[in-house]
Protein backbone atom coordinates (compact mmCIF):
# COMPACT_ATOMS: atom_id res chain seq x y z
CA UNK A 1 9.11 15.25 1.58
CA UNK A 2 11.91 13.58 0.03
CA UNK A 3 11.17 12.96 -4.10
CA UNK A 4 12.35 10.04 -4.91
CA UNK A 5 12.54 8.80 -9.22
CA UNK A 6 12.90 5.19 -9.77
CA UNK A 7 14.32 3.86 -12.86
CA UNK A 8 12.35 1.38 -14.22
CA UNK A 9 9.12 -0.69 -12.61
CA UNK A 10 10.31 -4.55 -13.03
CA UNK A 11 10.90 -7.02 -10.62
CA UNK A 12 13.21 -4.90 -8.14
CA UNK A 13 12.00 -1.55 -8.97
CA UNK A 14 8.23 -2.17 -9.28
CA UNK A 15 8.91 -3.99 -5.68
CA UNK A 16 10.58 -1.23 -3.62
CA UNK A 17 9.10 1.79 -5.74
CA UNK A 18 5.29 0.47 -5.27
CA UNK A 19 6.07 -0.27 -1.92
CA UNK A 20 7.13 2.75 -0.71
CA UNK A 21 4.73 4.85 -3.10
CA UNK A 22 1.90 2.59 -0.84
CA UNK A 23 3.33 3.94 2.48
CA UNK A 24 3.00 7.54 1.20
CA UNK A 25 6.27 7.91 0.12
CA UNK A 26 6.53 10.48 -3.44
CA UNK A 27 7.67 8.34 -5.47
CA UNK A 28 8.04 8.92 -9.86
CA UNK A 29 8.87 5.86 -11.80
CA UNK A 30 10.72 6.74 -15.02
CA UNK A 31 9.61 3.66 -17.37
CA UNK A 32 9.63 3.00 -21.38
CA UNK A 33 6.28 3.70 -22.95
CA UNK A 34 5.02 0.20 -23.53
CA UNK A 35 5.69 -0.26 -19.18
CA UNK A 36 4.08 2.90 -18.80
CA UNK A 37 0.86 2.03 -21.02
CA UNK A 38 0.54 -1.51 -19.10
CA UNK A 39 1.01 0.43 -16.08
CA UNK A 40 -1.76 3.21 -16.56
CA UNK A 41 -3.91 0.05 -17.44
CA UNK A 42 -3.70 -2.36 -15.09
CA UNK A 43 -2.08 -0.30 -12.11
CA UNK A 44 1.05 -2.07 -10.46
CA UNK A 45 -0.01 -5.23 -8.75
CA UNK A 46 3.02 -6.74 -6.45
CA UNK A 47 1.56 -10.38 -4.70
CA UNK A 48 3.37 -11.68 -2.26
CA UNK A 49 3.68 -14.38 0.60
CA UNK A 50 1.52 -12.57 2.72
CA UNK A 51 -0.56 -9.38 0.83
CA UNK A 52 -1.49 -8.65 -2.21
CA UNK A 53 -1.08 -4.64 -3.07
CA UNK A 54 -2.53 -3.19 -6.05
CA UNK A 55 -1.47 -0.06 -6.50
CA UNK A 56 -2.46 3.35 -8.49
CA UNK A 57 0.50 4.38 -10.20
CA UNK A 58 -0.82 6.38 -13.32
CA UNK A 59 -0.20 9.78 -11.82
CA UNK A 60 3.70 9.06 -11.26
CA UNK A 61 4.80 7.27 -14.50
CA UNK A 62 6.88 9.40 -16.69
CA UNK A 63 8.93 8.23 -19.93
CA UNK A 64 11.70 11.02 -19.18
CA UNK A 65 12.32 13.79 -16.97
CA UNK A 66 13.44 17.31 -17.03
CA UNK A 67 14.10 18.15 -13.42
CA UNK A 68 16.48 17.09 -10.37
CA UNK A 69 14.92 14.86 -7.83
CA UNK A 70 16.21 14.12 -3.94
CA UNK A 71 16.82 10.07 -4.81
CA UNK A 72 17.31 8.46 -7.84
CA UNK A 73 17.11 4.68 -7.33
CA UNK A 74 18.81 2.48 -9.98
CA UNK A 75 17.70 -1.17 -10.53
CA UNK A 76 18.14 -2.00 -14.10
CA UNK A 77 20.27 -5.07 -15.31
CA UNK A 78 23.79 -4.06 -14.57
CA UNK A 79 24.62 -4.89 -18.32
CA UNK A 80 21.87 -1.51 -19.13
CA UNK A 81 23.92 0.84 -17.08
CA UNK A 82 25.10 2.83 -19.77
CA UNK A 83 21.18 3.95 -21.10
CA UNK A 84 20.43 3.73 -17.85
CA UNK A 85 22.67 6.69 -17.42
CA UNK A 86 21.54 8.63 -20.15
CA UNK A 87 18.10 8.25 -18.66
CA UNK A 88 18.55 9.51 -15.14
CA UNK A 89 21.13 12.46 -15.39
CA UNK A 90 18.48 15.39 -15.73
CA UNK A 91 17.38 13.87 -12.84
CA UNK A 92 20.72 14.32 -10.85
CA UNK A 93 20.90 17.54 -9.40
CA UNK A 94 23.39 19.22 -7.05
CA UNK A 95 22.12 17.38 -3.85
CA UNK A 96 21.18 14.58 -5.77
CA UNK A 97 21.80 11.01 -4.32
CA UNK A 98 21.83 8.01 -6.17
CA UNK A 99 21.11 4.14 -4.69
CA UNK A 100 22.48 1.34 -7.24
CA UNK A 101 20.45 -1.73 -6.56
CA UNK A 102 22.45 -3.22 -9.44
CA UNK A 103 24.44 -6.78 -9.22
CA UNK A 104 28.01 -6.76 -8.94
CA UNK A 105 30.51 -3.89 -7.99
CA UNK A 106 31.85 -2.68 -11.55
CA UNK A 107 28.91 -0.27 -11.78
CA UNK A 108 30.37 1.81 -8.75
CA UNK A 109 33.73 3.29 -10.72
CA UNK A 110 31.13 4.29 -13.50
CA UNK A 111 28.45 6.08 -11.61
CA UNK A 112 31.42 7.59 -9.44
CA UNK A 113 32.91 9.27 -12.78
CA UNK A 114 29.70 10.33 -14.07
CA UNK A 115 28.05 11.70 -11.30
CA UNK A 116 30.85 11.94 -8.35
CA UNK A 117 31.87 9.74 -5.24
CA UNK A 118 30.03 11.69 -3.00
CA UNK A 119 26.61 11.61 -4.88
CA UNK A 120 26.89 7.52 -4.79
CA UNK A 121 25.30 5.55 -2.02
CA UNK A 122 25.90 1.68 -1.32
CA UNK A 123 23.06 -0.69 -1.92
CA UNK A 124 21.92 -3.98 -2.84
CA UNK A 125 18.61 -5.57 -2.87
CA UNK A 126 17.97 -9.33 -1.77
CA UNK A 127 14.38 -10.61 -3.10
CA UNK A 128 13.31 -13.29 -4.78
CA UNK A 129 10.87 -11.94 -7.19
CA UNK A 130 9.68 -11.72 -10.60
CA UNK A 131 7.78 -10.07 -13.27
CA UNK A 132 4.95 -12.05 -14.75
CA UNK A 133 3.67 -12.09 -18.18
CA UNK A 134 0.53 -9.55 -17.33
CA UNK A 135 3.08 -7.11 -15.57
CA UNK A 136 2.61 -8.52 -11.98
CA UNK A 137 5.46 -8.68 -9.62
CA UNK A 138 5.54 -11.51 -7.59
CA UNK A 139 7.72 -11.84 -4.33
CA UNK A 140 8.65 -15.16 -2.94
CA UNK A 141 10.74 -12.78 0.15
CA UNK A 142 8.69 -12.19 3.39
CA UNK A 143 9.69 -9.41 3.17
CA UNK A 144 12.13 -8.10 0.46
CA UNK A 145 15.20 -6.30 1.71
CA UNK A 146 17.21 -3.61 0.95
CA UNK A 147 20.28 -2.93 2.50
CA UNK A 148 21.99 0.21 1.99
CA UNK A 149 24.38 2.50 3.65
CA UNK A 150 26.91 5.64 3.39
CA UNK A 151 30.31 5.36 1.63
CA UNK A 152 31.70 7.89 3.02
CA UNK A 153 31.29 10.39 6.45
CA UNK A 154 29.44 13.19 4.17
CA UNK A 155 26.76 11.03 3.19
CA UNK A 156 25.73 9.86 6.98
CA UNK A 157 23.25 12.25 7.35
CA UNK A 158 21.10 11.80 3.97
CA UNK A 159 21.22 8.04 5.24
CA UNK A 160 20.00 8.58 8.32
CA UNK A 161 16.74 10.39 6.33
CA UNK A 162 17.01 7.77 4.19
CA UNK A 163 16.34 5.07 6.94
CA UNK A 164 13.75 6.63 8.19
CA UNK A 165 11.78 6.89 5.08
CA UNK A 166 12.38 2.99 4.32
CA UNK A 167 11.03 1.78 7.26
CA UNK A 168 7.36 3.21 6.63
CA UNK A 169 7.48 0.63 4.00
CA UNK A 170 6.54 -2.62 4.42
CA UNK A 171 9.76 -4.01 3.42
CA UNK A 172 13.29 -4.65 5.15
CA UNK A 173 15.46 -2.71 5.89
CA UNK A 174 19.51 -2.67 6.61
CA UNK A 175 21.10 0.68 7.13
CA UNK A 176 25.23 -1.20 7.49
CA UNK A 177 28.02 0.90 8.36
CA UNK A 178 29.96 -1.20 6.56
CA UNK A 179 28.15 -1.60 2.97
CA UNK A 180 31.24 -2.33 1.21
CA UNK A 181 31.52 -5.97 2.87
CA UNK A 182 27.76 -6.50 2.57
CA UNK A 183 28.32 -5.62 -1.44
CA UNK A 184 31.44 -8.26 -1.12
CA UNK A 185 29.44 -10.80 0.12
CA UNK A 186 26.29 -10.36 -2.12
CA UNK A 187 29.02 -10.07 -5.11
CA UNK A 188 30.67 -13.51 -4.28
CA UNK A 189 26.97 -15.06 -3.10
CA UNK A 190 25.60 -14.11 -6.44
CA UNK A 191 28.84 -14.98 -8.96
CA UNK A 192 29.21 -18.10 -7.27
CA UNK A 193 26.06 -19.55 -7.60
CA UNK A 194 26.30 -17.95 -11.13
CA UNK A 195 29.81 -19.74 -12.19
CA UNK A 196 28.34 -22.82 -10.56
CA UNK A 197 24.97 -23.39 -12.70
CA UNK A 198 26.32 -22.08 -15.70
CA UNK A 199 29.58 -23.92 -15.98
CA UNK A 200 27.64 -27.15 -15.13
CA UNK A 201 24.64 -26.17 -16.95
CA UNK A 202 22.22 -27.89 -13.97
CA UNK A 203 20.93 -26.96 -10.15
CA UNK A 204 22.67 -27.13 -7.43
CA UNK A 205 21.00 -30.77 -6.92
CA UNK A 206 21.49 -31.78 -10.70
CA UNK A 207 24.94 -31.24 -10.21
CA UNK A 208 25.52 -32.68 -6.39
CA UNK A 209 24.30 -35.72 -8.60
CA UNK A 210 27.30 -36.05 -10.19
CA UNK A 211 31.08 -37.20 -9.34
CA UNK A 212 32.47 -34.16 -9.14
CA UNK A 213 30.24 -31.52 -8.85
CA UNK A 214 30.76 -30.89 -4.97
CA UNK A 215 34.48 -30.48 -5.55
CA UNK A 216 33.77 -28.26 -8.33
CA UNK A 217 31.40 -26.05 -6.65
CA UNK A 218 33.89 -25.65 -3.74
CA UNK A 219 36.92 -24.58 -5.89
CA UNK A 220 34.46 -22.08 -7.46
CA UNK A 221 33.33 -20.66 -3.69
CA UNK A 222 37.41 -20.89 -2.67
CA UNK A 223 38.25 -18.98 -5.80
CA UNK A 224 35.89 -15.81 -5.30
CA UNK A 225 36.36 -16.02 -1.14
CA UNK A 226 40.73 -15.80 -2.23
CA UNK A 227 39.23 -12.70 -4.49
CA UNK A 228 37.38 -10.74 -2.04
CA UNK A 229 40.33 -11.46 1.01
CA UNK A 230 42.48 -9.88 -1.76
CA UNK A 231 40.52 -6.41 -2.01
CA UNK A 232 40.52 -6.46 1.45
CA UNK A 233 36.77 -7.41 2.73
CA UNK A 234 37.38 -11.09 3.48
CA UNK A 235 33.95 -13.10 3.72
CA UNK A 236 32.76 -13.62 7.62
CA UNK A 237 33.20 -17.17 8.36
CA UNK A 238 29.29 -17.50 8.61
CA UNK A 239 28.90 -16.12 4.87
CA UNK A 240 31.47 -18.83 3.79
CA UNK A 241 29.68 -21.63 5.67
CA UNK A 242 26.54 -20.03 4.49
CA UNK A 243 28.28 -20.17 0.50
CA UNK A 244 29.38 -24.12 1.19
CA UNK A 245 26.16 -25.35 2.47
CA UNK A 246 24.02 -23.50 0.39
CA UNK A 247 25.91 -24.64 -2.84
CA UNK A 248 26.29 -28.16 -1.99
CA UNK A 249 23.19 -28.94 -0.63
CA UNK A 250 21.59 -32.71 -2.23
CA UNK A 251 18.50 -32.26 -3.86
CA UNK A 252 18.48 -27.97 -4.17
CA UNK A 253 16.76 -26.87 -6.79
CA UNK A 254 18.78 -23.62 -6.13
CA UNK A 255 19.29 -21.64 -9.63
CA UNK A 256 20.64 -17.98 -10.13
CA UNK A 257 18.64 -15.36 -12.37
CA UNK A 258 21.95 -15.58 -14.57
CA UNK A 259 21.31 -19.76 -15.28
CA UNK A 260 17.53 -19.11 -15.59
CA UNK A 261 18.25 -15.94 -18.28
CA UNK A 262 20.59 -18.52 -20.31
CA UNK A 263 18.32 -21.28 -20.20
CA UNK A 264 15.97 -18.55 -21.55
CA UNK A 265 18.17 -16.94 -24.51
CA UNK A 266 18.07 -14.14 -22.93
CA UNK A 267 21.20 -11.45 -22.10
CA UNK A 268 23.53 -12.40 -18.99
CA UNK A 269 25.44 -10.02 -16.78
CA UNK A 270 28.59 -11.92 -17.50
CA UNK A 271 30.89 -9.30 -17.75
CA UNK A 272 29.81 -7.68 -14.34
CA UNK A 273 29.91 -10.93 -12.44
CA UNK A 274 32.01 -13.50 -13.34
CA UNK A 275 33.85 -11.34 -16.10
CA UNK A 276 34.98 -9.02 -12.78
CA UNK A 277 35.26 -11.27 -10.43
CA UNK A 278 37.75 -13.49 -12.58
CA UNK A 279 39.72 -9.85 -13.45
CA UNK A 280 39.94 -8.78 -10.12
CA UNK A 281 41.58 -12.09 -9.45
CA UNK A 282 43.63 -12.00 -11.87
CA UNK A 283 44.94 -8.35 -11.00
CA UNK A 284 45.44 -10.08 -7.74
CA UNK A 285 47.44 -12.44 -8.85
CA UNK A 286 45.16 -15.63 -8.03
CA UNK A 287 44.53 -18.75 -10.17
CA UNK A 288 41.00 -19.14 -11.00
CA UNK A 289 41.09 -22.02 -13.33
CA UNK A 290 36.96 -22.45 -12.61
CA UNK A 291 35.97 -18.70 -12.78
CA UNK A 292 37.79 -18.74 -16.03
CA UNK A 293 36.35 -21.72 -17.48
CA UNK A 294 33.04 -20.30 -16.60
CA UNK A 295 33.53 -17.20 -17.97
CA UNK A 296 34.54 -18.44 -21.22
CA UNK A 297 31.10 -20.91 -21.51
CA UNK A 298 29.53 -17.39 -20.44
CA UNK A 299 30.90 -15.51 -23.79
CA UNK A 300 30.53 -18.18 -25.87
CA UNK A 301 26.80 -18.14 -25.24
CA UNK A 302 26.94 -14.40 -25.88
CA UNK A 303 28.77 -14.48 -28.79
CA UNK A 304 26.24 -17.56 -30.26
CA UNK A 305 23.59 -15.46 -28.87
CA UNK A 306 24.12 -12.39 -30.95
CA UNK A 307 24.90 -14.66 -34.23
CA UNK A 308 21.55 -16.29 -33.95
């Protein structure tokens, strides 16, 4: 049976991991002691549209570990990758694979140094979920996806084991031949909507409210869709209709996890979303007058964040 170590047990983690530790999967979550103690106490309870699980999860918490597993799935904030590293590499072995369900793409070059190319699946997760104050997870997705898939000819075969595995799970599942668009598109989905609330500090509806917010939010989607042409995995024309409706849309109380963090005082992954996006533009050669100016509200809120 495939041994699979999770990294972390929040939203995303807590999600898939329980999940597939309920469908028999073996499953370790590697958590920080005061997750782990909450954990052993309460178990790891995941509600959502249509079950409630509450699972046993005392026996496979550990705080660090000594020994190389078959998976290692990733799903901290991308802006933790770098403990997040530190963490997992005992647990990446020889035949090792890892699965990033991180935001953004910047975290690929890093785990490719580190660990190798060919060690590095593709993946993304696409749930709305969230950890509640008693250490609950609760899923607004019916069901919570996670899309994954080989990036390169050597890894076909793990994937195909991989699939398999996921789908005893009662969760989706995407295995794409092509996970390099699907990261594209979740990478301009996500740093759109991102640029979007943050600049204008407001939902999509607050700011389809105002005289120029529509115009706004379509340079913003035009500016990331130029980007992403430019590496070479130009958005589908149903993504892109998908980005203007969805963005525009009267009366959408639509808000990204980046907005909601601000609004919170909490740490942003700036630098991975927006910060990239508006670098890989630039390296491009685009203008991005509206990625920039919402990547410099972005780091001035970091930089006022870390004074106060």
């Amino acid at each position: 049976m495939m041994r699979i170590l999770v990294l972390g047990a929040g939203a995303i983690g807590g999600y898939f991991g329980g999940l597939l530790l309920h469908s028999g999967a073996d499953v370790t979550f590697l958590v920080r002691r005061r997750r782990r103690n909450l954990l052993k106490k309460n178990g790891l309870v995941i509600h959502t549209p249509d079950q409630d699980y509450d699972i046993a999860v005392a026996d496979h918490l550990v705080e660090q570990v000594d020994e190389p597993y078959d998976l290692v799935i990733l799903s901290c904030k991308a802006y933790d990758l770098e403990e997040a590293i530190k963490a997992i590499t005992p647990a990446v072995g020889p035949d090792t694979h890892v699965l990033p369900l991180l935001n953004g793409l910047r975290h690929y070059d890093v785990l490719d140094e580190t660990f190798g190319a060919e060690k590095i699946l593709g993946g993304l997760a696409k749930n709305i979920c969230t950890m509640q104050k008693d250490g609950s997870i609760r899923s607004w997705s019916r069901p919570g996806n996670v899309t994954f898939g080989p990036r390169s000819e050597e890894q076909l075969d793990f994937c195909r084991q991989l699939e398999e595995l996921l789908l005893r799970a009662p969760i989706s599942v995407t295995h794409s031949s092509h996970i390099t668009s699907a990261l594209w598109d979740k990478f301009c989905l996500i740093t759109v909507l991102g640029a979007i609330n943050c600049l204008l500090r407001g939902s999509i509806g607050d700011i389809m409210a105002t005289r120029n917010g529509r115009d706004i939010a379509l340079a913003i989607i035009d500016e990331c869709a130029g980007t992403a042409k430019a590496a070479g995995y130009p958005l589908s024309e149903a993504s892109l209709d998908y980005l203007q409706s969805s963005m525009t849309r009267e009366g959408s109380d639509y808000t990204s996890s980046m907005f909601r963090d601000m609004e919170l005082g909490k740490s942003v992954e700036a630098d991975q979303l927006v910060g990239d996006m508006l670098i890989r533009a630039e390296d491009a050669g685009l203008s991005t007058p509206f990625l920039k100016a919402a990547y410099c509200t972005l780091q001035t809120y970091m930089l006022r964040r870390e004074k106060s």
